[in-house]
N, C-alpha and C. Protein backbone atom coordinates (compact mmCIF):
# COMPACT_ATOMS: atom_id res chain seq x y z
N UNK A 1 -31.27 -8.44 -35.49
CA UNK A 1 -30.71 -8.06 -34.22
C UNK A 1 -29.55 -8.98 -33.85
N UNK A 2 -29.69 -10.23 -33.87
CA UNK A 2 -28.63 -11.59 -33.58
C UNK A 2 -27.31 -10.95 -34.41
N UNK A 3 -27.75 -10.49 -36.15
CA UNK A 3 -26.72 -10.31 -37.14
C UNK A 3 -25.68 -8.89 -36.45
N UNK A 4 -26.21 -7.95 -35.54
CA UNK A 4 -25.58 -6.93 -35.32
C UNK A 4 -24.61 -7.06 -33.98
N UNK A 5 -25.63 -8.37 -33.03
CA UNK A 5 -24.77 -8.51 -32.01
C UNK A 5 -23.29 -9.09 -32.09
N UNK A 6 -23.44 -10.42 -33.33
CA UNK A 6 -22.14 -11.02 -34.01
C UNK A 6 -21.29 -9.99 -34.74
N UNK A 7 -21.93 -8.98 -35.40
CA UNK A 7 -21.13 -7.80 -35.61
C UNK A 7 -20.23 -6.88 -34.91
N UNK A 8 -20.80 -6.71 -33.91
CA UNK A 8 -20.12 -5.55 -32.77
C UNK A 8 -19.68 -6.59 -31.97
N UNK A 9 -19.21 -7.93 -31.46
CA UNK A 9 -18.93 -9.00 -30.92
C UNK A 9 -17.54 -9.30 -32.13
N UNK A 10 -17.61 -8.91 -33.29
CA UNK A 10 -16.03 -9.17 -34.02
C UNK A 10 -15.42 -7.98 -33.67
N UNK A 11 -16.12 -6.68 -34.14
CA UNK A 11 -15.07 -5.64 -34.44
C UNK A 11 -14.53 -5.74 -33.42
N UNK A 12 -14.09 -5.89 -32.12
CA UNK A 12 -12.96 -5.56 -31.11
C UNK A 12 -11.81 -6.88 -31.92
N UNK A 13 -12.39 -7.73 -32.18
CA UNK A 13 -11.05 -9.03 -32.65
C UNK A 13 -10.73 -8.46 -33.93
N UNK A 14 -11.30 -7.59 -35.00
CA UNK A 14 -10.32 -7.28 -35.93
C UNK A 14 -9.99 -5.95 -35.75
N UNK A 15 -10.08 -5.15 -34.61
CA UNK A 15 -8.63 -4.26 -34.54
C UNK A 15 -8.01 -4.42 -33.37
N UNK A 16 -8.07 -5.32 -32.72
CA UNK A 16 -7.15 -6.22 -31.40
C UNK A 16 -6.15 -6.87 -32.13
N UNK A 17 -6.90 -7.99 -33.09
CA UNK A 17 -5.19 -8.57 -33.85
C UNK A 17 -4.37 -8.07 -34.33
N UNK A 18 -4.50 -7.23 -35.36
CA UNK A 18 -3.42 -6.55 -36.05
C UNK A 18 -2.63 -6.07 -35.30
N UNK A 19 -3.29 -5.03 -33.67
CA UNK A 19 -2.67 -4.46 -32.84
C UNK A 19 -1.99 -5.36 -32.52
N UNK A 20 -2.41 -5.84 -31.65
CA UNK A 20 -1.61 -7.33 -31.06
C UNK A 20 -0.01 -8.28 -31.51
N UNK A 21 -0.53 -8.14 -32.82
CA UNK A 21 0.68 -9.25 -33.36
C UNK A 21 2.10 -8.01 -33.79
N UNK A 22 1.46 -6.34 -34.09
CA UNK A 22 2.48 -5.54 -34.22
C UNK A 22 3.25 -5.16 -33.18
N UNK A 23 2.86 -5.96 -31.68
CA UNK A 23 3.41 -5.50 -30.37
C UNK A 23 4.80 -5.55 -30.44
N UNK A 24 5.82 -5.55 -30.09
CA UNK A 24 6.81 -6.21 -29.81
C UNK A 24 6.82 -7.02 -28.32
N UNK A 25 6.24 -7.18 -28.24
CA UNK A 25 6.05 -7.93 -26.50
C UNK A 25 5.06 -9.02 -27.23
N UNK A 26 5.14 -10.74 -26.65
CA UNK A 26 4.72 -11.65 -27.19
C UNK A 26 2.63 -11.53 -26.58
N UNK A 27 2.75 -12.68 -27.34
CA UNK A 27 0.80 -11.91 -26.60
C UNK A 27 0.86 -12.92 -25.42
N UNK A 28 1.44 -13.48 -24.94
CA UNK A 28 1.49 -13.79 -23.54
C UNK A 28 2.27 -12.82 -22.64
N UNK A 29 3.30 -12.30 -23.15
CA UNK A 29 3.07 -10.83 -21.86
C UNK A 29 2.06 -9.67 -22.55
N UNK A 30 1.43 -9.73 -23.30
CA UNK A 30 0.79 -8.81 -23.45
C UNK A 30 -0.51 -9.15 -22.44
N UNK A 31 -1.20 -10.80 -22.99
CA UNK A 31 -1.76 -10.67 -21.88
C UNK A 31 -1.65 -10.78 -20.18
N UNK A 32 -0.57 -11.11 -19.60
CA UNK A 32 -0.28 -10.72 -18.49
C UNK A 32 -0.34 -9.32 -18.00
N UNK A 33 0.11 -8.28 -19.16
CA UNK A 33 0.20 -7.08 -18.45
C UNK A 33 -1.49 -6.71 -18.77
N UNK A 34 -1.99 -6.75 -19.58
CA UNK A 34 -3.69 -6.69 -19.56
C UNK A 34 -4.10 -7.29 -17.79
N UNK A 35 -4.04 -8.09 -17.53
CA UNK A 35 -4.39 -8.94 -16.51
C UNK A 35 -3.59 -8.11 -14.96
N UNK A 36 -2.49 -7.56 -15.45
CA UNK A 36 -1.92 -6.73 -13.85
C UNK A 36 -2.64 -5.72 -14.04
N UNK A 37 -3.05 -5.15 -15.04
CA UNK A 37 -3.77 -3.92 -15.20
C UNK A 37 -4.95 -4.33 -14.29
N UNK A 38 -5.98 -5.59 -14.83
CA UNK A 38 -7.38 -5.69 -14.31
C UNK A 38 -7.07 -5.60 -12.68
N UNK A 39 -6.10 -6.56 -12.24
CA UNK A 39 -5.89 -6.91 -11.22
C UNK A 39 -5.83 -5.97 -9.96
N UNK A 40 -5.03 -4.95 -10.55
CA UNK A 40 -4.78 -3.37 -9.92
C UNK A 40 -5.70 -2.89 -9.33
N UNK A 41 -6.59 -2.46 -10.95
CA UNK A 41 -7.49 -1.63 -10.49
C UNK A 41 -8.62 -2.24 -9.41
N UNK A 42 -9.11 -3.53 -9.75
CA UNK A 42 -9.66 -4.47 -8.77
C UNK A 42 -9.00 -4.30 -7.21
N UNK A 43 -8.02 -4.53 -7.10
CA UNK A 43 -7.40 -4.58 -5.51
C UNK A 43 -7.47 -3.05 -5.08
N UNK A 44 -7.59 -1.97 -5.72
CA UNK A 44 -7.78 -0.53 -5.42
C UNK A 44 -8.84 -0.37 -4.80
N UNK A 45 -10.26 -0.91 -5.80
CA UNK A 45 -11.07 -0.47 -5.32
C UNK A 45 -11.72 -1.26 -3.69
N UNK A 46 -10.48 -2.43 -2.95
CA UNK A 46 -10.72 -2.88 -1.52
C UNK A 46 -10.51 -1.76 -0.83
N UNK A 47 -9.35 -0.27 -1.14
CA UNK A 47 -9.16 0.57 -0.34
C UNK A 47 -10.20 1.64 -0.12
N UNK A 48 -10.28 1.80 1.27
CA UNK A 48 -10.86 3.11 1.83
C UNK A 48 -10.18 4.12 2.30
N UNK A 49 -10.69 5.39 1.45
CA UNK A 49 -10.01 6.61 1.06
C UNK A 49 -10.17 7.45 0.20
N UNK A 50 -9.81 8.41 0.53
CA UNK A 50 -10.17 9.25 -0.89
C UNK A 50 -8.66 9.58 -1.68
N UNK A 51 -8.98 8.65 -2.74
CA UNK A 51 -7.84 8.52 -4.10
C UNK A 51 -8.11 8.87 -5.25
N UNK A 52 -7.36 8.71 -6.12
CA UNK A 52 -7.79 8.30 -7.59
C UNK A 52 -6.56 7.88 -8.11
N UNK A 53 -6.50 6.72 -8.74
CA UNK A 53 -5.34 6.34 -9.36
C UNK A 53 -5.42 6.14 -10.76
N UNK A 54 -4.54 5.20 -11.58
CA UNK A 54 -4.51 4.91 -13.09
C UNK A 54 -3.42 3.85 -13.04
N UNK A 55 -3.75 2.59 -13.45
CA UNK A 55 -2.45 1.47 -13.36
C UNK A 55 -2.53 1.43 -15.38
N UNK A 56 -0.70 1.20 -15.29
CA UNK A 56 -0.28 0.85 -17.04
C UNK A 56 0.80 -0.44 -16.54
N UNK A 57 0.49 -0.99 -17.27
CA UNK A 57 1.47 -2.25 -17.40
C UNK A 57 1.81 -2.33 -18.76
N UNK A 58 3.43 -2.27 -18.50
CA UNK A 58 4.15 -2.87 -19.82
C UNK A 58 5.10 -3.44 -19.68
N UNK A 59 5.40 -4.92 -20.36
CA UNK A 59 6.38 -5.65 -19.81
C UNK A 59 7.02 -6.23 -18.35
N UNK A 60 5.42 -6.01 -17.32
CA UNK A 60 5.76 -6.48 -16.33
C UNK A 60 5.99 -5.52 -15.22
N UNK A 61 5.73 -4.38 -16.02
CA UNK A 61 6.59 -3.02 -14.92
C UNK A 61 5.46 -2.31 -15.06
N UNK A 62 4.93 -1.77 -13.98
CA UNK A 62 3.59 -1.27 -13.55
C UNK A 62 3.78 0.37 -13.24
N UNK A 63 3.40 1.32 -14.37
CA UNK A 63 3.29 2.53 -13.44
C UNK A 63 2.06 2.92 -12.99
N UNK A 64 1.82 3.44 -11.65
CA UNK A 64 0.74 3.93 -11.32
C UNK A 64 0.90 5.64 -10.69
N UNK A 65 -0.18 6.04 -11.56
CA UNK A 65 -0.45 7.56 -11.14
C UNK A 65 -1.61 8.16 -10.20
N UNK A 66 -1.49 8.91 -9.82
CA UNK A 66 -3.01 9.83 -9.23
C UNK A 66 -2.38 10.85 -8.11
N UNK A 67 -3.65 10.78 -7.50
CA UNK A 67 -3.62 11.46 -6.03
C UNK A 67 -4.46 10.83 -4.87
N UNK A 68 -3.51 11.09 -3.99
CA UNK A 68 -4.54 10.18 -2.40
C UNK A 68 -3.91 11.26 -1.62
N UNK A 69 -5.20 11.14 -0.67
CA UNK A 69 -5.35 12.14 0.62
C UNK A 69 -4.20 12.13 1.39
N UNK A 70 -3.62 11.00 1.74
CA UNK A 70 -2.39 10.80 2.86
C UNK A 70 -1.34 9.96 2.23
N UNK A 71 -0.07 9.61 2.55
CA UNK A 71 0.80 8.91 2.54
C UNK A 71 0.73 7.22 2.44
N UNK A 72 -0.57 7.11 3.82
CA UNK A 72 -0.92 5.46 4.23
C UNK A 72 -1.56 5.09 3.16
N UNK A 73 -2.45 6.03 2.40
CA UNK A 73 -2.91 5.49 1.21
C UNK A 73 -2.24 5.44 0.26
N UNK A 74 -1.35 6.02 0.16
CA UNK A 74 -0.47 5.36 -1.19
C UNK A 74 -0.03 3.93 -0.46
N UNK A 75 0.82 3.93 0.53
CA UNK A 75 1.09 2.62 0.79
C UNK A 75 0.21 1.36 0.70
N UNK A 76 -0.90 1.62 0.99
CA UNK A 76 -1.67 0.85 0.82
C UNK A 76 -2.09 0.48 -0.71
N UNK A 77 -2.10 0.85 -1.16
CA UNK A 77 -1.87 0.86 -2.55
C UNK A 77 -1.21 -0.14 -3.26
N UNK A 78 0.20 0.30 -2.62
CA UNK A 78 1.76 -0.20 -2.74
C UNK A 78 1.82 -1.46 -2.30
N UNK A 79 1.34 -1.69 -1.33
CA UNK A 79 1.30 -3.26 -0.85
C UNK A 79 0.36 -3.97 -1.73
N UNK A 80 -0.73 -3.54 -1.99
CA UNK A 80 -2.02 -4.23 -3.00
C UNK A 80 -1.31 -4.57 -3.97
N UNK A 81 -0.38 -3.95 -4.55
CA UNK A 81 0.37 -3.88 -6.22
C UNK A 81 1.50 -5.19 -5.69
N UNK A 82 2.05 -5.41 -4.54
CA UNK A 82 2.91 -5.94 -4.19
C UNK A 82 2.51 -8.08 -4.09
N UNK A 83 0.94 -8.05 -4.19
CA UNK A 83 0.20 -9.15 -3.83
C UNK A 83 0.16 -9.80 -5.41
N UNK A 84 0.44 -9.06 -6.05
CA UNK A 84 0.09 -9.29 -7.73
C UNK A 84 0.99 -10.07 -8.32
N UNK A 85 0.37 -10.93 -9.15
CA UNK A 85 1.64 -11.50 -9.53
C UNK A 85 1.86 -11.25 -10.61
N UNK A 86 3.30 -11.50 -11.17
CA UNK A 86 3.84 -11.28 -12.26
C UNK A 86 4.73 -9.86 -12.45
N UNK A 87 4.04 -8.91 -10.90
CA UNK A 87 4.88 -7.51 -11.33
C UNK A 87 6.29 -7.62 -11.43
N UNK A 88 7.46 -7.24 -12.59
CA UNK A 88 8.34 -6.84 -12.00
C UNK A 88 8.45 -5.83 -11.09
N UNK A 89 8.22 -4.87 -11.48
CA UNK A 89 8.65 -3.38 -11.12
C UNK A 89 7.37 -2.55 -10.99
N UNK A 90 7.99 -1.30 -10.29
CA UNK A 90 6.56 -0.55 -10.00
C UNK A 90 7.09 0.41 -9.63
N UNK A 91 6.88 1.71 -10.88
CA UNK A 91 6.50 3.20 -10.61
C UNK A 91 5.64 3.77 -9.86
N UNK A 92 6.13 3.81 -9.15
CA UNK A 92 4.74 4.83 -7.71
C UNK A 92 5.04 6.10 -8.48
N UNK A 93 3.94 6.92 -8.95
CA UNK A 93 3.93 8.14 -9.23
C UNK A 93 2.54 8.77 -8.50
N UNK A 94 2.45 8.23 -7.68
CA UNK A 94 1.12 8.81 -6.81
C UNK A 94 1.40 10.17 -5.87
N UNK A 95 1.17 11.24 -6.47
CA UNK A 95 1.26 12.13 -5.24
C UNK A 95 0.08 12.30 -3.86
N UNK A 96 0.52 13.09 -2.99
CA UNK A 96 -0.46 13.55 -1.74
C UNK A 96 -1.10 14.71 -2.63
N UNK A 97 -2.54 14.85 -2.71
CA UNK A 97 -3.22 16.14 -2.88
C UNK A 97 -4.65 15.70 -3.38
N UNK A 98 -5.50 16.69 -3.79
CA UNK A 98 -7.07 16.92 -3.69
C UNK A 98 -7.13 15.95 -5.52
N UNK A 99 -7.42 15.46 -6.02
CA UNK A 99 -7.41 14.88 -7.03
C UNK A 99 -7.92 15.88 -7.97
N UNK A 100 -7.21 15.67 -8.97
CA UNK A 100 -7.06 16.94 -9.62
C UNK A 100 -8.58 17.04 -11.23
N UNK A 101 -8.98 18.08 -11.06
CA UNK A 101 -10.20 18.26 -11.86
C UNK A 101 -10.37 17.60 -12.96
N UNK A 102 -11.96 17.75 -13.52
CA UNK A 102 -12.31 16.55 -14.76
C UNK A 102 -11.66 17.36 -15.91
N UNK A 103 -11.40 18.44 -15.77
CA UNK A 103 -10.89 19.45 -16.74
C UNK A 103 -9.25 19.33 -16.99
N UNK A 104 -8.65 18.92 -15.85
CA UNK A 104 -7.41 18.30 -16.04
C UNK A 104 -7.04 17.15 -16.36
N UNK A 105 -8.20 16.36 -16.25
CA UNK A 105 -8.01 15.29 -16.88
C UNK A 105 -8.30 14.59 -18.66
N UNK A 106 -9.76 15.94 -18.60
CA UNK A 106 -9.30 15.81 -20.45
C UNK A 106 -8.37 16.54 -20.95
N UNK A 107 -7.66 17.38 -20.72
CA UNK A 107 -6.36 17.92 -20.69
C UNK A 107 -5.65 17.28 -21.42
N UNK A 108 -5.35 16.15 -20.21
CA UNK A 108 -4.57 14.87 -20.27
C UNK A 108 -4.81 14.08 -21.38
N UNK A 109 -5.61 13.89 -21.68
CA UNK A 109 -6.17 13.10 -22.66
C UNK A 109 -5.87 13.67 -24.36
N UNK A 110 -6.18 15.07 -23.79
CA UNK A 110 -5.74 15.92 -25.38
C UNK A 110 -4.26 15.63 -25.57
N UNK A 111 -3.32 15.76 -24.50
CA UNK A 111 -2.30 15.55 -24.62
C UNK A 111 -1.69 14.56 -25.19
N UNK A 112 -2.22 13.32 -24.98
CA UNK A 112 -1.82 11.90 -25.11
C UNK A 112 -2.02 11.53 -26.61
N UNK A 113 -3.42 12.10 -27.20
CA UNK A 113 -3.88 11.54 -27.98
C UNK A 113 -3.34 12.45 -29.27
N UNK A 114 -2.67 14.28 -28.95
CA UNK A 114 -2.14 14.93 -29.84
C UNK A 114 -0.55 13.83 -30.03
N UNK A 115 0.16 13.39 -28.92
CA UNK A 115 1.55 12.52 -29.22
C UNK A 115 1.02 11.73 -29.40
N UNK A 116 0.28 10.57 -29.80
CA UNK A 116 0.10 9.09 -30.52
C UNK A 116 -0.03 10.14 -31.75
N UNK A 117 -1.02 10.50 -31.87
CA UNK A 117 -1.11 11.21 -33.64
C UNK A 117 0.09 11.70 -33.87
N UNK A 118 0.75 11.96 -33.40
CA UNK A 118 2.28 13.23 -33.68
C UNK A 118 3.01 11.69 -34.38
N UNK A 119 3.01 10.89 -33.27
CA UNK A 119 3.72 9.42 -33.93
C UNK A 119 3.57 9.10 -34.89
N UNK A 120 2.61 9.02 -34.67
CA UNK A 120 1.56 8.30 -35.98
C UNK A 120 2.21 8.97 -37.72
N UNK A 121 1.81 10.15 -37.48
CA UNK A 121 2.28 11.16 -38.83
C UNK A 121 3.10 11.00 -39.24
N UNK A 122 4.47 11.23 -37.93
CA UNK A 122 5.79 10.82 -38.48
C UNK A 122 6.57 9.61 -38.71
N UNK A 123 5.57 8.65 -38.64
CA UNK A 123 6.09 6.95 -38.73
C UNK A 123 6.24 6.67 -40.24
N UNK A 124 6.08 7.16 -41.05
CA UNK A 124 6.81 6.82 -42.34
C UNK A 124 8.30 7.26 -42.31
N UNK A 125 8.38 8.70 -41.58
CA UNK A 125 10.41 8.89 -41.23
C UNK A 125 10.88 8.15 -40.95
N UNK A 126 10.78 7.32 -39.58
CA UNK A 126 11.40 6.95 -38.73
C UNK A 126 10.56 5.11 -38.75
N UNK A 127 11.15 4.36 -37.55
CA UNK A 127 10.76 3.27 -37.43
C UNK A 127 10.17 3.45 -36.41
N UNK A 128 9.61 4.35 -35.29
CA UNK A 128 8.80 4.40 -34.43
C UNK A 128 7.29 4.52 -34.77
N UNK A 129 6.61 3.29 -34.17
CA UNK A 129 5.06 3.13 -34.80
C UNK A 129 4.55 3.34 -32.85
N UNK A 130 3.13 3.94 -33.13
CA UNK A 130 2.27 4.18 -31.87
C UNK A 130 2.11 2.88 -31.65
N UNK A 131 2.00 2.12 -32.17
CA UNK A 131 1.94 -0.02 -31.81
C UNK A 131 3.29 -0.24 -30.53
N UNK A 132 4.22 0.08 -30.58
CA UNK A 132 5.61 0.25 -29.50
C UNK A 132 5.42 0.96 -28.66
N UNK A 133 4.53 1.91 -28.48
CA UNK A 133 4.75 3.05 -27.18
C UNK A 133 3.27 3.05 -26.45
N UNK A 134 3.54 3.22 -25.26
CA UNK A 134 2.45 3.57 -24.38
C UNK A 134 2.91 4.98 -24.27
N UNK A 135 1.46 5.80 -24.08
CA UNK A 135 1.76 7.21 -23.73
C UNK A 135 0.71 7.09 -22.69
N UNK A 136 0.93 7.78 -21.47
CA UNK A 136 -0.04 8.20 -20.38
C UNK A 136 0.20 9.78 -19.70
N UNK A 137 -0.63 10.46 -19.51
CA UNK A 137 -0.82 11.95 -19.26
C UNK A 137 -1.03 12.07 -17.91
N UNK A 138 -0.70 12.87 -17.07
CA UNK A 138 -1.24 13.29 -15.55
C UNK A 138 -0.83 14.12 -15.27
N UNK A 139 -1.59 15.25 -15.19
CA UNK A 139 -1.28 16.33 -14.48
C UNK A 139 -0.33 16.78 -15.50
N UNK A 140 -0.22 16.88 -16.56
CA UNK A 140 0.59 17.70 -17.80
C UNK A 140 1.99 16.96 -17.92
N UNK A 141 2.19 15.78 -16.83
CA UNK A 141 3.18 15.02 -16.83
C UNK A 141 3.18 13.87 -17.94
N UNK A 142 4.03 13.70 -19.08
CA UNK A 142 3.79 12.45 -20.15
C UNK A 142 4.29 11.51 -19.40
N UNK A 143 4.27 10.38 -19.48
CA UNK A 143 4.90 9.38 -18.97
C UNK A 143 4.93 8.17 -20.71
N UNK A 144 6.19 8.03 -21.26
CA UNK A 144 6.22 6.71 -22.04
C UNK A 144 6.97 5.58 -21.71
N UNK A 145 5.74 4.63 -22.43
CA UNK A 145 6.57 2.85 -21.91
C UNK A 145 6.81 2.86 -23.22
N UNK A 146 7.59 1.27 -23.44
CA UNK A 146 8.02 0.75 -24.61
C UNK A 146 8.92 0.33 -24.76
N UNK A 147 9.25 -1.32 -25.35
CA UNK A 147 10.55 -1.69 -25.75
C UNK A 147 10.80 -0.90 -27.12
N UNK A 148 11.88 0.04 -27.09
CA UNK A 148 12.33 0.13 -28.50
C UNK A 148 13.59 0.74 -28.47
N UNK A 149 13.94 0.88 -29.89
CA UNK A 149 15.38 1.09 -30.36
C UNK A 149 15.83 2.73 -29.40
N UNK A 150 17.37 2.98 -29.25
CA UNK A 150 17.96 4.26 -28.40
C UNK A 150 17.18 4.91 -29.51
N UNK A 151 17.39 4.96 -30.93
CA UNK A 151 16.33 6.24 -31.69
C UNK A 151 15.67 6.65 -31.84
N UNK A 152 14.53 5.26 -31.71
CA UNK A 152 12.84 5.36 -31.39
C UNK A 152 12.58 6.24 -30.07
N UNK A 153 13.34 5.64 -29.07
CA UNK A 153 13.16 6.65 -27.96
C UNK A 153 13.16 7.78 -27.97
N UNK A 154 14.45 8.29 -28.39
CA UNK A 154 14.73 10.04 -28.56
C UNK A 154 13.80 10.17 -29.50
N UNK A 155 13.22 9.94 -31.02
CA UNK A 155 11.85 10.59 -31.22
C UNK A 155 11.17 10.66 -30.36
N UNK A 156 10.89 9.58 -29.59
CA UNK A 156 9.43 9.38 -28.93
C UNK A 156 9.59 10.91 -27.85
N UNK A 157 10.67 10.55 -26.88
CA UNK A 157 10.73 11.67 -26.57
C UNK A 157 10.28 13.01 -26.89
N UNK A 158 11.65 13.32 -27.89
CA UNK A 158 11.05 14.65 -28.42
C UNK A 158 9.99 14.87 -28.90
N UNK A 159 9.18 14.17 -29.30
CA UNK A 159 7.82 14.08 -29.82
C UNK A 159 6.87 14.97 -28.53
N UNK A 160 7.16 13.99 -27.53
CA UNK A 160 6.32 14.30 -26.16
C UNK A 160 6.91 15.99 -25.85
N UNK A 161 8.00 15.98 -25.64
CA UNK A 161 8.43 17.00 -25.19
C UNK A 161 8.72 18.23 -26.25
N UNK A 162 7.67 18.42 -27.22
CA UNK A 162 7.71 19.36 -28.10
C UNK A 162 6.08 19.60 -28.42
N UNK A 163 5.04 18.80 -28.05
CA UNK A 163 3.66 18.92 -27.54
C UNK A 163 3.71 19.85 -26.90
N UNK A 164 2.34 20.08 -27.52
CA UNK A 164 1.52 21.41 -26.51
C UNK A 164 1.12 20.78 -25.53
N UNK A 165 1.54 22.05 -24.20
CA UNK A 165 0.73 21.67 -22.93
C UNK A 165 1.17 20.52 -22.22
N UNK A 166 2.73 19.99 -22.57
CA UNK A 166 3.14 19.31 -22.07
C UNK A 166 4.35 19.90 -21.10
N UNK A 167 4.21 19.82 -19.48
CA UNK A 167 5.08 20.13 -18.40
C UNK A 167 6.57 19.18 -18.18
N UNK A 168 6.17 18.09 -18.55
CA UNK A 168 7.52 17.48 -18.62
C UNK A 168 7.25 16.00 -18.76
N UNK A 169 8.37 14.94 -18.91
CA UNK A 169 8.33 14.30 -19.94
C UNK A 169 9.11 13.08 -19.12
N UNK A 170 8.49 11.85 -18.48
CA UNK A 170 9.32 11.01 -18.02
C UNK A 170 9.05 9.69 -18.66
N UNK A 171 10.57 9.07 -19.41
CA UNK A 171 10.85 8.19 -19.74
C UNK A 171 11.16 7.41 -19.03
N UNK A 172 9.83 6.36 -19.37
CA UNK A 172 10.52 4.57 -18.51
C UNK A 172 10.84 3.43 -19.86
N UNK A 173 10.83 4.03 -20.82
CA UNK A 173 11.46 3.44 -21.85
C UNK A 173 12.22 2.09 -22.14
N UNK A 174 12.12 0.35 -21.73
CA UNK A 174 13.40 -0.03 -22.14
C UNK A 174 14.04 0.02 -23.81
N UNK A 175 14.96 -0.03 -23.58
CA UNK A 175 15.81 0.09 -24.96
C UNK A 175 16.30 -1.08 -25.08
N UNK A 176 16.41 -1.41 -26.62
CA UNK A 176 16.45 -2.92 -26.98
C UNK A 176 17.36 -2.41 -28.10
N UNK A 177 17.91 -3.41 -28.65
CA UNK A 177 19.08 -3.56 -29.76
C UNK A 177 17.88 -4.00 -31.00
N UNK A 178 17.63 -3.87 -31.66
CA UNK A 178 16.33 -4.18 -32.80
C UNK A 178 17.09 -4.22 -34.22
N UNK A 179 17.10 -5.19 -35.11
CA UNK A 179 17.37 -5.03 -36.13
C UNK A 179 16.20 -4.65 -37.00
N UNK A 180 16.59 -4.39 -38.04
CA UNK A 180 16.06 -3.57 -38.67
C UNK A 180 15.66 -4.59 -40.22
């Protein structure tokens, strides 16, 4: 029993490193943006209301998605995200409305996980690896992060925006000069 707990106690550290060191972001902002992530969702759950959100951090720049009942609750939100440290930036993508079904949300999920595989396949073409990109789904909306090259992007893009069941396609992308 001891031998299985030390077992399932590694496997997260040997497919964390590899991930990790292929980031292009150093593992000290990697772990910072891990840490705005915890932080987020923690200060969310002080609000009273009926919400649902999703915080991504990459490179310091925070998007957050969902739905809340009123306006004050997004703000409230907005100020919580504002107490955090380390944020640069912050995508409010929170709309007003009824939070949208569990059925839309594995949706979402099919979505996300058909573009990492789409990447994935075509990463022997190109120099775009799923290790560079965040993909997040809402409401049929893609949203990608990622430092990478103007080319990597436009795959990544078109990638997203040639998925099934994908409504549209917003790039927060930075673009970096990358040698090769």
């Amino acid at each position: 029993m001891l031998l299985s707990l030390f077992q399932s106690a590694c496997a997260p550290m040997i497919i964390t490193a590899p991930t990790a060191s292929a980031d292009r972001r150093s593992f000290e902002q990697q772990f910072i943006d891990q840490r705005i992530e915890w932080s987020a969702s923690i200060e969310a759950q002080e609000i009273v209301g009926s919400f649902r959100v999703d915080f991504v951090s990459f490179n310091k720049k925070v998007l957050v998605v969902g739905q809340a009942a009123s306006q004050e609750i997004i703000e409230k939100i907005t100020q919580k995200l504002k107490s955090i440290e380390n944020i640069g930036q912050v995508y409010n993508r929170i709309t007003i409305g009824e939070k949208i079904s569990y059925k839309a949300r594995a949706n979402d999920s099919v979505i996300t996980v058909n573009i990492i595989s789409r990447v994935l396949s075509k990463e022997k073409e190109g120099s775009l690896s799923p290790l560079h990109l965040k993909v997040l789904t809402e409401d049929r909306v893609v949203y990608l992060m990622g430092l990478l090259s103007e080319e990597e992007a436009e795959q990544a893009e078109n990638i997203a925006q040639t998925s099934r069941g994908v409504k549209k396609v917003v790039s927060l992308i930075e673009i970096q000069n990358l040698k090769k």
